[in-house]
Protein backbone atom coordinates (compact mmCIF):
# COMPACT_ATOMS: atom_id res chain seq x y z
CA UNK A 1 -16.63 -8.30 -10.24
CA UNK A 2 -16.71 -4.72 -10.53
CA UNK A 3 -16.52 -1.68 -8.27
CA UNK A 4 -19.41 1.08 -8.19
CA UNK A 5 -17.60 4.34 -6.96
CA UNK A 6 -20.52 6.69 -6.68
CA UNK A 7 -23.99 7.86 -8.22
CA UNK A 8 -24.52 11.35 -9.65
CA UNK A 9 -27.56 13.41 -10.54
CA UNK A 10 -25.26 15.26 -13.32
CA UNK A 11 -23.71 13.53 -16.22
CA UNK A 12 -20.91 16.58 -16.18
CA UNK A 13 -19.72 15.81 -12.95
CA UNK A 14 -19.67 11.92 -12.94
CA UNK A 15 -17.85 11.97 -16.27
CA UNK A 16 -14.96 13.94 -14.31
CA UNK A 17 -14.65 12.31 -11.59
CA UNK A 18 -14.40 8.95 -14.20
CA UNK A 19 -11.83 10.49 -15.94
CA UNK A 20 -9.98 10.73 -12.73
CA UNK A 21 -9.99 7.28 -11.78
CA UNK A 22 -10.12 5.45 -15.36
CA UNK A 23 -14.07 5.14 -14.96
CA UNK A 24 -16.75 4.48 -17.09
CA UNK A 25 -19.80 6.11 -16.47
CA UNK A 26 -23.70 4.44 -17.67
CA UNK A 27 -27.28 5.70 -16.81
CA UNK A 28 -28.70 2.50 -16.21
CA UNK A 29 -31.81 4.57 -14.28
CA UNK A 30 -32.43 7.65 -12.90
CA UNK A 31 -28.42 8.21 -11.83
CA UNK A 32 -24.97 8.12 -13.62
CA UNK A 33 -23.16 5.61 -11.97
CA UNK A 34 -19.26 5.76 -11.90
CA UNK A 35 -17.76 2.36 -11.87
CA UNK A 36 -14.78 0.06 -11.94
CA UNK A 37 -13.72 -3.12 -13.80
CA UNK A 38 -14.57 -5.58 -14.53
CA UNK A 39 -11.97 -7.02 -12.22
CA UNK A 40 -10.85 -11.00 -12.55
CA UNK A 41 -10.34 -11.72 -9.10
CA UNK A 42 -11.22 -10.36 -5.94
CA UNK A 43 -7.71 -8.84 -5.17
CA UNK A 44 -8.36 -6.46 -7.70
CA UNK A 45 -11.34 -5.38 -6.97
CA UNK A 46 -10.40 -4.65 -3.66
CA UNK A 47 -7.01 -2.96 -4.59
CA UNK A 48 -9.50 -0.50 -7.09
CA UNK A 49 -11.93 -0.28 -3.73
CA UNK A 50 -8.81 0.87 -2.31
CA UNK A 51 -7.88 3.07 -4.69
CA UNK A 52 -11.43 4.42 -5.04
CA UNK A 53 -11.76 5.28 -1.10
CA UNK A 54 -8.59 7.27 -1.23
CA UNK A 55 -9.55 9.18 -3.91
CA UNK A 56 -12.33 10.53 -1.22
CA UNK A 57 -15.27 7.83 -2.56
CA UNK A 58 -15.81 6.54 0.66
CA UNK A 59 -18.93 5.22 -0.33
CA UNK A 60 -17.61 2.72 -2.66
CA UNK A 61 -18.69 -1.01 -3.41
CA UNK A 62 -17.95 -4.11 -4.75
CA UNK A 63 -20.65 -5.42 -6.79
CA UNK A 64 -21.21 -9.06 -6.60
CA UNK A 65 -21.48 -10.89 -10.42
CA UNK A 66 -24.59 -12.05 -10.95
């Protein structure tokens, strides 16, 4: 499992918001995507989608292993 916080147009700003949360940050298209884990079990994912929304990403997902 991991967590995707949020999606950027601008490499600049999703690497600083990463570096706020412990992030990594991959252009696996057309956006950076700022994301979480991977996480072991579900509790932690959800503890990081915690953390995540209070950080202001409200927007914030699990992703589901495939």
């Amino acid at each position: 499992r991991a967590l995707q916080a949020a999606a950027f147009s601008d490499k600049a700003r999703a690497d600083k918001a990463a570096a706020s949360l412990g992030a990594t940050v991959s252009r696996p298209g057309k956006f950076w995507l700022m994301r979480l884990g991977p996480f072991p079990t579900r509790a932690e994912a959800e503890a990081a989608l915690a953390k995540a929304r209070g950080a202001g990403y409200s927007d914030a997902r699990i992703l589901r292993a495939d």
